[in-house]
Protein backbone atom coordinates (compact mmCIF):
# COMPACT_ATOMS: atom_id res chain seq x y z
CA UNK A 1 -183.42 97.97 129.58
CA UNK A 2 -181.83 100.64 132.17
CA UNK A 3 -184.84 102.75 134.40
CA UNK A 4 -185.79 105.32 131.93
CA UNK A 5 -187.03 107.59 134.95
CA UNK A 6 -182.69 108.19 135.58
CA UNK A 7 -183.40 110.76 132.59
CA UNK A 8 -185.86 113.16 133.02
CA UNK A 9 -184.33 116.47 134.49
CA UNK A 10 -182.85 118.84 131.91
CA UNK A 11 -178.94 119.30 131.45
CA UNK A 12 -177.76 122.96 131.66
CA UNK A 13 -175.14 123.56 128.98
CA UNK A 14 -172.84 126.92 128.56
CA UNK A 15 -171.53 126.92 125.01
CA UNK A 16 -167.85 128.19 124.44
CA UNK A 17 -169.60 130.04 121.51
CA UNK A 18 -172.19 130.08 118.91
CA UNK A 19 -170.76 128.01 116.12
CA UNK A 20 -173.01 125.15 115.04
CA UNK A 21 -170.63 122.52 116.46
CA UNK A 22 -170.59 124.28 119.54
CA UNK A 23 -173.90 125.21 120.23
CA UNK A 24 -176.25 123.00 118.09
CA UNK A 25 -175.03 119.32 118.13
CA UNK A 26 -174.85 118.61 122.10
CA UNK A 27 -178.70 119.69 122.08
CA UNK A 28 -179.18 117.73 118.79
CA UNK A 29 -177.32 114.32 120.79
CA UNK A 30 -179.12 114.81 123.59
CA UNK A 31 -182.39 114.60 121.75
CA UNK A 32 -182.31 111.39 120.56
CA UNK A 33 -182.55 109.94 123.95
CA UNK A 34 -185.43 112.97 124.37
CA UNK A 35 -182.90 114.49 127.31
CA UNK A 36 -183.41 118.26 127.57
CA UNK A 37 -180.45 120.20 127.20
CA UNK A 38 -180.70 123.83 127.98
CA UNK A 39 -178.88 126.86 126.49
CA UNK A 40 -178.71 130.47 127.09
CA UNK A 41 -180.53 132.11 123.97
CA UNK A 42 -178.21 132.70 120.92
CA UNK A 43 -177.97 136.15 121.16
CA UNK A 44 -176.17 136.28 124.46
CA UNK A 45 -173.51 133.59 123.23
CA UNK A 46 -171.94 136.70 120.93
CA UNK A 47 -170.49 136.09 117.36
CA UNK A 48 -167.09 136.41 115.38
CA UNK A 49 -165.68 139.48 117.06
CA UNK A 50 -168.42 140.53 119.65
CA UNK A 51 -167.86 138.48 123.06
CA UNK A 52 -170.90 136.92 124.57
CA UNK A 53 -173.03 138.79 127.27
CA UNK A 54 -171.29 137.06 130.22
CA UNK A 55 -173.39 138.88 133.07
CA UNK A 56 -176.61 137.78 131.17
CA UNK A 57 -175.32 134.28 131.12
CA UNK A 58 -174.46 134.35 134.67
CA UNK A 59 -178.06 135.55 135.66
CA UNK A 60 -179.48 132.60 133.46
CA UNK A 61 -177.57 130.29 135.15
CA UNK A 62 -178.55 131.15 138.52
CA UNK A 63 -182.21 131.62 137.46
CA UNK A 64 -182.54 127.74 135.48
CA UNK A 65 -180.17 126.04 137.97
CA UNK A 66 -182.93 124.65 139.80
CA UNK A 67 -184.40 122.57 136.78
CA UNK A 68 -181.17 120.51 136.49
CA UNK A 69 -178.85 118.21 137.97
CA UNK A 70 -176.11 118.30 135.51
CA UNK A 71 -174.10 121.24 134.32
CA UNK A 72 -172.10 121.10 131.03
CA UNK A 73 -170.30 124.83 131.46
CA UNK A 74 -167.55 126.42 128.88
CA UNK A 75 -164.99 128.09 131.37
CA UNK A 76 -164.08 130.10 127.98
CA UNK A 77 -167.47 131.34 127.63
CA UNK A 78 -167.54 132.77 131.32
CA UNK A 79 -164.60 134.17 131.51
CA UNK A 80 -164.01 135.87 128.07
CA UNK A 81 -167.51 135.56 126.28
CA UNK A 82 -166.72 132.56 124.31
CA UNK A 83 -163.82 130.94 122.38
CA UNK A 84 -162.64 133.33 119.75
CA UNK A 85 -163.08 136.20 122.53
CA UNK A 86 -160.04 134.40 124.53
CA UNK A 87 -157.72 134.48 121.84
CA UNK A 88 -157.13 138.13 122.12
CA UNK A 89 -156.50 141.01 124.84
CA UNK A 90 -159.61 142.70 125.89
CA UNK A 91 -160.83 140.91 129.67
CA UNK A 92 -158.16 141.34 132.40
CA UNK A 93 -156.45 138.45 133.98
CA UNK A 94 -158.19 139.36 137.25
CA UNK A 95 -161.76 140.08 135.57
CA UNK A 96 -161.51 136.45 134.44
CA UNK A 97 -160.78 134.77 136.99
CA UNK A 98 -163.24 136.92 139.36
CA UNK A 99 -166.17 135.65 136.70
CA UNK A 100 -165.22 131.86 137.47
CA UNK A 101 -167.26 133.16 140.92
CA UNK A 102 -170.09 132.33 139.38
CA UNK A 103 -169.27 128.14 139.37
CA UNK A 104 -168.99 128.48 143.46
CA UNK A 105 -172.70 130.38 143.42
CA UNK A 106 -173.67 127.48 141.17
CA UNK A 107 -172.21 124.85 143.61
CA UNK A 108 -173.70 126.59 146.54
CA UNK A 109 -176.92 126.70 145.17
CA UNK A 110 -176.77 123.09 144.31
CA UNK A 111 -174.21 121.03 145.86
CA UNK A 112 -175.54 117.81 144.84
CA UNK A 113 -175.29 118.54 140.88
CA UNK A 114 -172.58 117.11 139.00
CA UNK A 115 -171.15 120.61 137.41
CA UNK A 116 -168.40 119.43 134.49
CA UNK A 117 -166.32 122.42 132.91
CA UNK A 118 -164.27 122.49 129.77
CA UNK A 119 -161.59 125.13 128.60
CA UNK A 120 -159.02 125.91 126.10
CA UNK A 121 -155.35 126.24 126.03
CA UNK A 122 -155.34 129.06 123.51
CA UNK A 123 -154.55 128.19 119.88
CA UNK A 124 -151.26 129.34 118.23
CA UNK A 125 -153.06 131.21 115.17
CA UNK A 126 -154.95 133.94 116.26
CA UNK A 127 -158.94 134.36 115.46
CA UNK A 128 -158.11 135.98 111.80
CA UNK A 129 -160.41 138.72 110.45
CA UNK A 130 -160.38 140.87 106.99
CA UNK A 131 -160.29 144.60 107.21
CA UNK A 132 -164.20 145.11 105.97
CA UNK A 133 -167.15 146.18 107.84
CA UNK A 134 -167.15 146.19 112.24
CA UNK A 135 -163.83 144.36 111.67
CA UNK A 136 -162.32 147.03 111.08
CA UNK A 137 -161.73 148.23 114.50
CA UNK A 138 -160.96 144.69 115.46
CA UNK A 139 -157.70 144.18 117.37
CA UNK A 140 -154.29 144.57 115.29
CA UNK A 141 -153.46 141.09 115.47
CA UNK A 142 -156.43 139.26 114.30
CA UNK A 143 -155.59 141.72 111.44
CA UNK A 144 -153.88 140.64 107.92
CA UNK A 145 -151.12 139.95 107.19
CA UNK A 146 -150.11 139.92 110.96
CA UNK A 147 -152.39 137.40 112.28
CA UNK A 148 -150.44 135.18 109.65
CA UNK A 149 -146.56 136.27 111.18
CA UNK A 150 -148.00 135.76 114.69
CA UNK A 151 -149.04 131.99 113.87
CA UNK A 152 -145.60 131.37 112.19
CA UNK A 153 -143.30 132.85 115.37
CA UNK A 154 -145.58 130.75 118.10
CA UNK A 155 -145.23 127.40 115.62
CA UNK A 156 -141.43 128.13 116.06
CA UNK A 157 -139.59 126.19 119.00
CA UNK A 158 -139.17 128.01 122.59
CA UNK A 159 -137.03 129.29 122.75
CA UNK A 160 -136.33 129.14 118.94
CA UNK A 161 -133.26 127.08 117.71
CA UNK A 162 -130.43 128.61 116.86
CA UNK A 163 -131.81 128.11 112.85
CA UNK A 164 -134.88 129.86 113.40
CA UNK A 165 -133.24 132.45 115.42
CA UNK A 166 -133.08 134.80 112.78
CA UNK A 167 -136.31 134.13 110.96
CA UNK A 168 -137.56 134.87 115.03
CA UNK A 169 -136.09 138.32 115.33
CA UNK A 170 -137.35 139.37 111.65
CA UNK A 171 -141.56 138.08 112.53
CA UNK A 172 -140.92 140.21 115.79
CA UNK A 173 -140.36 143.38 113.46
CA UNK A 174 -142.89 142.71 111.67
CA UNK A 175 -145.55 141.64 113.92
CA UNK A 176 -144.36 144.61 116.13
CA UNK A 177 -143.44 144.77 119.71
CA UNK A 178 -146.58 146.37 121.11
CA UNK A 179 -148.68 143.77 119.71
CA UNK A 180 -146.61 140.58 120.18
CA UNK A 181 -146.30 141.58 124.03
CA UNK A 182 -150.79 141.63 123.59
CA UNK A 183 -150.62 138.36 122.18
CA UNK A 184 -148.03 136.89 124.98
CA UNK A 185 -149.80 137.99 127.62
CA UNK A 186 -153.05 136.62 126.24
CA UNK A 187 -151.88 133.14 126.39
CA UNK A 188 -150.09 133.86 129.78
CA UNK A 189 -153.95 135.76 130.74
CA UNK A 190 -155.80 132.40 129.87
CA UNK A 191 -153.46 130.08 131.24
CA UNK A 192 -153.20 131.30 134.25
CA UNK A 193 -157.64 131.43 134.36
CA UNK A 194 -157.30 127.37 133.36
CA UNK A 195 -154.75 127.12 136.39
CA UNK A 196 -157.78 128.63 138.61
CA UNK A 197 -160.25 126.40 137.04
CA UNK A 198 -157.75 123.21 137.94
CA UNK A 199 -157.88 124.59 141.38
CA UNK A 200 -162.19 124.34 141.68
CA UNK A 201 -161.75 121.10 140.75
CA UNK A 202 -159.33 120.59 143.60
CA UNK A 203 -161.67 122.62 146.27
CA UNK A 204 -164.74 120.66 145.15
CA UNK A 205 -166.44 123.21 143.34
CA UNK A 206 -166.52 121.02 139.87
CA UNK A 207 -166.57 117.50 139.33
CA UNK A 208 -164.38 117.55 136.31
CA UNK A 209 -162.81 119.85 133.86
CA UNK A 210 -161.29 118.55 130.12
CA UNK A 211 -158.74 121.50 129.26
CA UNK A 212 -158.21 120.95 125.20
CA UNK A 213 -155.50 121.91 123.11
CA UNK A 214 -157.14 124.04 120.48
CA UNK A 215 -155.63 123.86 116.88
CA UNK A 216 -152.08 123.03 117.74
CA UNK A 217 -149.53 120.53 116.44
CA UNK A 218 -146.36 119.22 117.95
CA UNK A 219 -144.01 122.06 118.18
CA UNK A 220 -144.65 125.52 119.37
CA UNK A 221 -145.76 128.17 122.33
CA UNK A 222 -148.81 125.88 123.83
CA UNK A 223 -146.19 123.21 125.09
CA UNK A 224 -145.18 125.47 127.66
CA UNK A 225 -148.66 125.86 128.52
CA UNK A 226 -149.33 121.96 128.45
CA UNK A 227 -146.39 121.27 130.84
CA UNK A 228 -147.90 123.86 133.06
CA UNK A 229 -151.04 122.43 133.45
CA UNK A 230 -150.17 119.04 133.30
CA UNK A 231 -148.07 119.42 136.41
CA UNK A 232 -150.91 121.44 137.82
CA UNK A 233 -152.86 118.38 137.72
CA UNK A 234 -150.60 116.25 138.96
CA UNK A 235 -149.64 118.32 142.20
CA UNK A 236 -153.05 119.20 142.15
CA UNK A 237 -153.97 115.31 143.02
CA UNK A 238 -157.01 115.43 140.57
CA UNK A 239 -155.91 113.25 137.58
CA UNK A 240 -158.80 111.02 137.65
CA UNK A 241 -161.21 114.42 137.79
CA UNK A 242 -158.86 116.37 135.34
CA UNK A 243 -157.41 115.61 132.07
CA UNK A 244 -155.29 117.97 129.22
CA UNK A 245 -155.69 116.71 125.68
CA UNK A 246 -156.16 117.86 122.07
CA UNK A 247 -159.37 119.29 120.79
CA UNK A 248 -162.05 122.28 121.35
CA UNK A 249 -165.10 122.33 119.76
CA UNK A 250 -165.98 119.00 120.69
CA UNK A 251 -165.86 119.36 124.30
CA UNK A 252 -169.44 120.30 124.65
CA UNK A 253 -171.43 117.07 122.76
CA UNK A 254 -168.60 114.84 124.80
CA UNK A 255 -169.36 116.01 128.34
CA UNK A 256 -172.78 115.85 127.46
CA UNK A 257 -172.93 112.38 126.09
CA UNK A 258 -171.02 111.11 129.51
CA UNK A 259 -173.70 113.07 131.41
CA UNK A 260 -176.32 111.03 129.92
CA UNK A 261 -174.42 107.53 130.50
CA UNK A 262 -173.49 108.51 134.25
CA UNK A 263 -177.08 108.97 134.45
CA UNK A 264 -177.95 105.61 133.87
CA UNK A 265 -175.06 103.69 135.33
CA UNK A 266 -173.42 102.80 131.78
CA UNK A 267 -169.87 102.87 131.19
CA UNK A 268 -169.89 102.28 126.92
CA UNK A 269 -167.36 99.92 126.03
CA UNK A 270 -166.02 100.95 122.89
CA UNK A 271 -163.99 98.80 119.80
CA UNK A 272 -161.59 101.28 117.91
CA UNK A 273 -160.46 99.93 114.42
CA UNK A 274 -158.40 101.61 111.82
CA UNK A 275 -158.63 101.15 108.11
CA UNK A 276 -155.28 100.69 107.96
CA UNK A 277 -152.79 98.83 110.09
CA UNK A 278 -150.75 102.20 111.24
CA UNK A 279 -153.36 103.99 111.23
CA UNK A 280 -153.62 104.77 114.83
CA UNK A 281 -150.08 106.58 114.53
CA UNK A 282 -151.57 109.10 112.15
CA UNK A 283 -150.41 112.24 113.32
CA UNK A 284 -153.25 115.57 112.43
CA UNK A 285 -151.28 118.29 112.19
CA UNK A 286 -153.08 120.61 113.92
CA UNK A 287 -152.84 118.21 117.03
CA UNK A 288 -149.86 117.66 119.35
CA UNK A 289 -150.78 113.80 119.68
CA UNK A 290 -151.17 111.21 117.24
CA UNK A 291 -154.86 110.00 116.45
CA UNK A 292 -154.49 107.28 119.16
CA UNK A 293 -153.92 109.05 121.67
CA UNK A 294 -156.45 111.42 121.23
CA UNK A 295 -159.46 109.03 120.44
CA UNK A 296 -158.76 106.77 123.14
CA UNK A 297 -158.97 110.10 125.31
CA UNK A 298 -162.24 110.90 123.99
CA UNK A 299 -163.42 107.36 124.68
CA UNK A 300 -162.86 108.10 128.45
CA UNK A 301 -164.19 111.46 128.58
CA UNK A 302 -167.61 110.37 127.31
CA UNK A 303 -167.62 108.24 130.34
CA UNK A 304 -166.50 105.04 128.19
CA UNK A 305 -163.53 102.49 128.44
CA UNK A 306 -161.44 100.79 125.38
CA UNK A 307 -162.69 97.31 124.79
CA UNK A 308 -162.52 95.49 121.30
CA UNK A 309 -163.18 92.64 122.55
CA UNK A 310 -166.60 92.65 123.87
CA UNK A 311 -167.68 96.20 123.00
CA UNK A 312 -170.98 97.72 122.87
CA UNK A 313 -169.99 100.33 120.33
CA UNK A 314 -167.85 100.20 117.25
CA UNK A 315 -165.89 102.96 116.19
CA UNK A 316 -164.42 102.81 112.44
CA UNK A 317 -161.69 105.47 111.62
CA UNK A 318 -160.72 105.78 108.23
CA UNK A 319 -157.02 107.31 107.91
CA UNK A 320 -155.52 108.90 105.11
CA UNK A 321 -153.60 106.44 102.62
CA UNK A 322 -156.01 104.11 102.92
CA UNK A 323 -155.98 101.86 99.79
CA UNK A 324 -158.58 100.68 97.44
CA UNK A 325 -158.56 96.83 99.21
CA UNK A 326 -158.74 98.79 102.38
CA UNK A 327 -161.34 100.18 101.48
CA UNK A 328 -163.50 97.44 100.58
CA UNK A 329 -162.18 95.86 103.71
CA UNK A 330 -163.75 98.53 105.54
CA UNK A 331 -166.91 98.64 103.51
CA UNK A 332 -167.13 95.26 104.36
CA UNK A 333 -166.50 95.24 107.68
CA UNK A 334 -169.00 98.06 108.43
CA UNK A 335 -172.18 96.30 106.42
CA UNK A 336 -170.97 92.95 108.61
CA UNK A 337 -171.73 94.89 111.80
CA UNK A 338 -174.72 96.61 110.73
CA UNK A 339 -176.47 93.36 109.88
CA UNK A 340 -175.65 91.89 112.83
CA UNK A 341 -177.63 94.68 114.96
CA UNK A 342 -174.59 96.51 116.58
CA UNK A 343 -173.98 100.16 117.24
CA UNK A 344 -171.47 101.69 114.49
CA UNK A 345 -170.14 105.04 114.06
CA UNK A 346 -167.47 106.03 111.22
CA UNK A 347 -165.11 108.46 111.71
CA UNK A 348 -163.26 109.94 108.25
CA UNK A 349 -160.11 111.29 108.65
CA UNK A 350 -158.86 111.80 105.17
CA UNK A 351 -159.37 115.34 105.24
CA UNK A 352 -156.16 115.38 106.61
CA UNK A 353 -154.26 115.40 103.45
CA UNK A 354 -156.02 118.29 102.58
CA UNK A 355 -158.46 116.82 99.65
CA UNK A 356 -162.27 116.14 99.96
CA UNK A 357 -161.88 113.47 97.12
CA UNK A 358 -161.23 110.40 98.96
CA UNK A 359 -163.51 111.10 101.70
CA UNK A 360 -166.77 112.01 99.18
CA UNK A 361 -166.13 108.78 97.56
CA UNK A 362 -166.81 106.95 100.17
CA UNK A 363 -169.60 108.35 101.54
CA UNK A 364 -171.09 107.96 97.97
CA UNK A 365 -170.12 104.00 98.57
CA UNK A 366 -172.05 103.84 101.45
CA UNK A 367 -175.09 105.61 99.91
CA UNK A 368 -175.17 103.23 97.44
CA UNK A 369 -174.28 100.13 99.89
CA UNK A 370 -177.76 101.11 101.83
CA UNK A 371 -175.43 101.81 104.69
CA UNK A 372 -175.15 105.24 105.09
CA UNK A 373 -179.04 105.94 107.09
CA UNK A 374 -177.68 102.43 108.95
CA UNK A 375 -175.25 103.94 111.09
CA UNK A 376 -175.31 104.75 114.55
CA UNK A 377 -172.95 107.88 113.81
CA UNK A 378 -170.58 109.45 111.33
CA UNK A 379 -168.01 112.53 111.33
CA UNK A 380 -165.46 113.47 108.85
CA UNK A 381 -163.96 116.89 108.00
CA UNK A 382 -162.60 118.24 110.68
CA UNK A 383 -159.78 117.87 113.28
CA UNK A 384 -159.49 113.97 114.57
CA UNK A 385 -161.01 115.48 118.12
CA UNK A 386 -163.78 117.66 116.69
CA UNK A 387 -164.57 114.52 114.20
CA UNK A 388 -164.40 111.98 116.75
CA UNK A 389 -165.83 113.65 119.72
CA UNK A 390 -169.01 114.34 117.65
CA UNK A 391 -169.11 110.80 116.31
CA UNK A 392 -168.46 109.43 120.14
CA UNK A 393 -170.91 111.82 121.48
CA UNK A 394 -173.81 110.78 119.01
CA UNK A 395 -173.07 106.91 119.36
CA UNK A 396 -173.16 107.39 123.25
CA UNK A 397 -176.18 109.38 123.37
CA UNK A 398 -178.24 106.48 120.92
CA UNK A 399 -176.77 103.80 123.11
CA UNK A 400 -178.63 106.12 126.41
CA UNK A 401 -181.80 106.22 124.41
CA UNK A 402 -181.86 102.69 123.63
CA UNK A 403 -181.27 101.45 126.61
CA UNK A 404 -183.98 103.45 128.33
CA UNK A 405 -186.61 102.90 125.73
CA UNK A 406 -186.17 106.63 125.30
CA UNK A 407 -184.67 106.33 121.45
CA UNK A 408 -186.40 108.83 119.29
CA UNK A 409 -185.01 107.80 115.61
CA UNK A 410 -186.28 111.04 114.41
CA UNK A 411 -183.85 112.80 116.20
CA UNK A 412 -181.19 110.13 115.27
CA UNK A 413 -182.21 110.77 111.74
CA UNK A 414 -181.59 114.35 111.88
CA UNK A 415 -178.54 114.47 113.31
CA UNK A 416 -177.06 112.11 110.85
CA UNK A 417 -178.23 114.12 107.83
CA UNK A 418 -176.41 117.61 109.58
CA UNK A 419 -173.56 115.74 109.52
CA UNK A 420 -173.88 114.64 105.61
CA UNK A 421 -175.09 117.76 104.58
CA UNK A 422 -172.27 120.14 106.52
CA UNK A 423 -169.18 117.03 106.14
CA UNK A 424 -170.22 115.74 102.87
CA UNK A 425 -172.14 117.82 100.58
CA UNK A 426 -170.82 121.07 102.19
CA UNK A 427 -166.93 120.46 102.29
CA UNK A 428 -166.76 118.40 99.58
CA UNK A 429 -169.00 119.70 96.83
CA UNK A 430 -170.13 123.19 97.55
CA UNK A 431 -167.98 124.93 99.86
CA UNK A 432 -164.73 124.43 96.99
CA UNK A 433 -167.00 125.85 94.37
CA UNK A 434 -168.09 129.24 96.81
CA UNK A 435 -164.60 129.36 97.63
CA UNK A 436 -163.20 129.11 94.31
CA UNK A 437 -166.01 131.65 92.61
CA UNK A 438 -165.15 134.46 95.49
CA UNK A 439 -161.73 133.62 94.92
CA UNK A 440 -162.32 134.50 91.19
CA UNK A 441 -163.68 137.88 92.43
CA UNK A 442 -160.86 138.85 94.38
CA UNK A 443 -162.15 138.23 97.62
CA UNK A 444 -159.60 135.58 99.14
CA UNK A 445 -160.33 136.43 102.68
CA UNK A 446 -162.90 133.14 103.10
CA UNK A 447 -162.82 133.41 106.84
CA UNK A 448 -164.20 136.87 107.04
CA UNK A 449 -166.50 138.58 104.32
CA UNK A 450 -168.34 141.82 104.17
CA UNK A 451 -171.88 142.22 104.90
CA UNK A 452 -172.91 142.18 101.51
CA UNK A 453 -170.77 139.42 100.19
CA UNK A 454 -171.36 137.44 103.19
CA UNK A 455 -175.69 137.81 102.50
CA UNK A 456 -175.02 136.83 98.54
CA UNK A 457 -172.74 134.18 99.85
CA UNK A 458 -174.95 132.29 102.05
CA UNK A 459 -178.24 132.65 98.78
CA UNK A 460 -175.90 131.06 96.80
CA UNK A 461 -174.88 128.38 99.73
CA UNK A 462 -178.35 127.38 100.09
CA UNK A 463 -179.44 127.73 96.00
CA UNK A 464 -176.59 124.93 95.76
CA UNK A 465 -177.12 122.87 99.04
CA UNK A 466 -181.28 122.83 99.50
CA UNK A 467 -182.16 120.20 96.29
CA UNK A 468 -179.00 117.71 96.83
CA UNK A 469 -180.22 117.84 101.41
CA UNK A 470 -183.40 116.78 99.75
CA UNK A 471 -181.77 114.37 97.37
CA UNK A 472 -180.17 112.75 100.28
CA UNK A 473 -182.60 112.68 102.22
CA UNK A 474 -184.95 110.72 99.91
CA UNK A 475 -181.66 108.12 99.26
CA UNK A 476 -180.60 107.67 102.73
CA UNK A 477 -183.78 107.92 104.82
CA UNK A 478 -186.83 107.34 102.45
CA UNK A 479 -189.27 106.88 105.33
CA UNK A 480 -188.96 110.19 106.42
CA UNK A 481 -189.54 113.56 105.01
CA UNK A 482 -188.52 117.04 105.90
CA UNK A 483 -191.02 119.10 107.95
CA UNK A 484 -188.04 121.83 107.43
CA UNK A 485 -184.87 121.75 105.72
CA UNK A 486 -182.95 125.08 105.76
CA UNK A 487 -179.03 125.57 105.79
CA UNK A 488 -177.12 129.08 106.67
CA UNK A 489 -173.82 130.33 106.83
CA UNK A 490 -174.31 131.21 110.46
CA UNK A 491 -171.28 133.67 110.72
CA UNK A 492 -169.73 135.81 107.87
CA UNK A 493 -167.11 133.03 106.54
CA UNK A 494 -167.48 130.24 104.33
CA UNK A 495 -165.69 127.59 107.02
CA UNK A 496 -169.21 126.07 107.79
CA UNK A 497 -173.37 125.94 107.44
CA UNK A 498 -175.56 125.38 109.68
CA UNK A 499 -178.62 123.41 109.26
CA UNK A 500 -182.30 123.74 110.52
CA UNK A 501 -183.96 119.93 110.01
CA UNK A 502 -187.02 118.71 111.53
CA UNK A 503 -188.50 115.09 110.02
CA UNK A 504 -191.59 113.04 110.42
CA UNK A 505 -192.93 109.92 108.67
């Protein structure tokens, strides 16, 4: 057993913004190895359309930085008040950049904290709103139906080939000059603020910076920005403090997890196995990368290293196309490990082929298996970084509380059922039926709803969700009950709940 006293002081963490994934899980992780991880309070972390209060954020920063000696900090957040906030015009290039000040007061203040930063390149589909309520006045491209032509002209080539030239020239009418030049400059805006970030690393200021690809695939405008800061790294000389790779929302819970293992000298050696024999070729296509390439990446950033030969974790990662014998090959494999003590996390990718079915009957396997409250960690329904980086992030932080007698299995337990109730009962039993009875209504804009459909959206989200959390609770944990069990649609779209869940014996 490592020195549990490596672990007391709390981690200050800077969301990129207030969705569940975001905000909620890294504090959640951190807990099972009962590691304090500090936030700014919700309120200041902004929503859908309003950008977090950055000044506030700044103050709360400088006021807490004396409790901690590791700094988890969303470069998005600081300089544009959060995620969604960076994917349109609004902050000034130079207002940006000026707020990244704030990481040299930070490393004045304490210059023997590790401070580790994570950014964005910005997304090719802009943060999409419906024309109802304070969205109204929301800017023109988020806006339907051009939010929709903007994403199709950046997933063409750059320049476009000479067969998409056309189809070019007629989403430029449409989107409309004026706003096509806001949207350009946007990406140039935030990749020129990652460029500055690349360049603290390089003075000192931070430790490390990830810089993830949000929802991109192989072809289109973010390759420019890629190459850019890919060469910035390189002539830079900080490749081993610096990396560029797929992903967003999973940044947080990763850099947090590797704060916890550099603080007790671990370096996790993880197994990676795929249910099928290809399946590490998979290619999501909302990531630039195929699934190997981006797990492996996530396996370093937690502070780990690829082993599957002697590993300490195993990671499972279930691909689409897996078979029915691959399946039970995987089933098996899984209750093989469990029984033998070690640390397993599961990873579901068959969202990818845009059905729920295949990965909600397997999660009902390993209810009935007795294997599902026996893992270490499981993800599914969501891009292969999000789904991984959460599954990596909760193995690591178990494997830190084990190993410093810290483990609270109440916290494990909670975590685990989050992800069942949003990945499993959410996506693949309720969320089709919301969808499909607003659909029936008219209202097809899921990702943005009116005040009032949005408050008789989420009673009808927990009505359906609240008995079948309890249900699974009772199946997959029966030595535990709920203290408090609540689920939310935490912002005015059907995309994902969040959960409130405290257990005790």
């Amino acid at each position: 057993m490592l020195a549990a006293f490596a672990l007391p002081l709390a981690i200050l963490f800077v969301p990129m913004y207030a969705t569940p994934t975001a905000r909620q899980l890294p504090v959640m992780a951190a807990a099972i190895a009962r590691v304090d991880v500090r936030e700014p309070p919700q309120d200041w972390l902004g929503d859908y359309i309003v950008p977090g209060d950055v000044d506030a954020i700044e103050r709360w920063l400088a006021h807490a930085a004396p409790t901690a000696d590791d700094f988890v900090i969303s470069i998005d957040m600081l300089a544009y008040g959060g995620l969604d906030a960076s994917r349109a015009p609004g902050v000034a290039q130079h207002d940006a950049i000026a707020r990244l000040e704030t990481l040299r007061k930070l490393r004045d203040a304490r210059p023997h904290a590790h401070i580790a930063t994570f950014a964005t390149i910005m997304r090719l589909e802009p943060t999409a709103v419906a024309p109802v309520g304070a969205a109204r006045r929301y800017w023109a491209g988020a806006q339907p139906p051009t939010w929709r032509y903007i994403w199709e002209y950046a997933q063409l080539r750059d320049p476009p080939l000479p067969s998409e030239a056309s189809r070019a020239r007629e989403l430029q009418t449409l989107i409309g000059q004026p706003v096509l030049e806001q949207y350009l400059r946007t990406r140039e805006r935030d990749r020129s603020v990652d460029l500055a970030a690349l360049g603290l690393v390089a003075d000192g200021t931070l430790d490390r910076i990830i810089i993830g690809q949000d929802d991109a695939g192989p072809v289109g405008l973010h390759r420019k920005d890629v190459r850019a800061l890919k060469r910035a790294v390189a002539d830079l000389g900080i490749a081993g403090r610096a990396s560029i790779e797929p992903g967003a929302d999973e940044l947080g819970i990763v850099l947090v997890a590797r704060a916890l293992a550099r603080r007790i000298g671990w370096t996790p050696r993880v197994a990676v196995h795929y249910s099928t024999p290809n399946g590490a070729y998979t290619q999501d296509p909302l990531e630039y990368a195929p699934v190997h390439v981006t797990i492996d990446a996530l396996v370093r950033r937690c502070g780990g290293v690829r082993d599957d030969s002697r590993p300490d974790l195993m990671l499972y990662v279930r691909v689409p196309g897996t078979s029915p014998a691959q399946d039970d090959r995987l089933l098996d494999a899984l209750r093989f490990d469990v029984q033998r003590g070690r640390s397993v996390a599961l990873v579901d990718l068959t969202f990818l082929t845009g059905s729920y079915a295949a990965q909600a009957a397997f999660v009902r396997r390993l209810i009935g298996a007795g294997l599902a409250g026996k893992l270490d960690a499981y993800s599914a329904w969501n891009t292969t970084a999000n789904s991984a980086g959460i599954a990596l992030g909760e193995i690591v932080a178990t494997g830190v509380g084990r190993r410093t007698g810290r483990y609270d299995p109440l916290a494990h337990a909670a975590f685990m059922l989050d992800r069942y109730i949003d990945d499993y009962l959410y996506h693949t039993q309720v969320r089709p039926r919301i969808d499909a009875g607003l659909a029936a209504r008219g209202i097809t804009a899921h990702w943005y709803l009116a005040p009032r459909v949005w408050r008789a959206t989420n009673a009808a989200v927990r009505a359906a969700v609240l008995p079948m959390a309890r249900e699974l609770l009772r199946r997959i944990y029966p030595q535990y009950r709920a203290v408090a069990l609540d689920v939310r649609l935490p912002w005015p779209r059907t995309f994902e709940i969040e959960s409130e869940i405290q257990l005790a014996r």
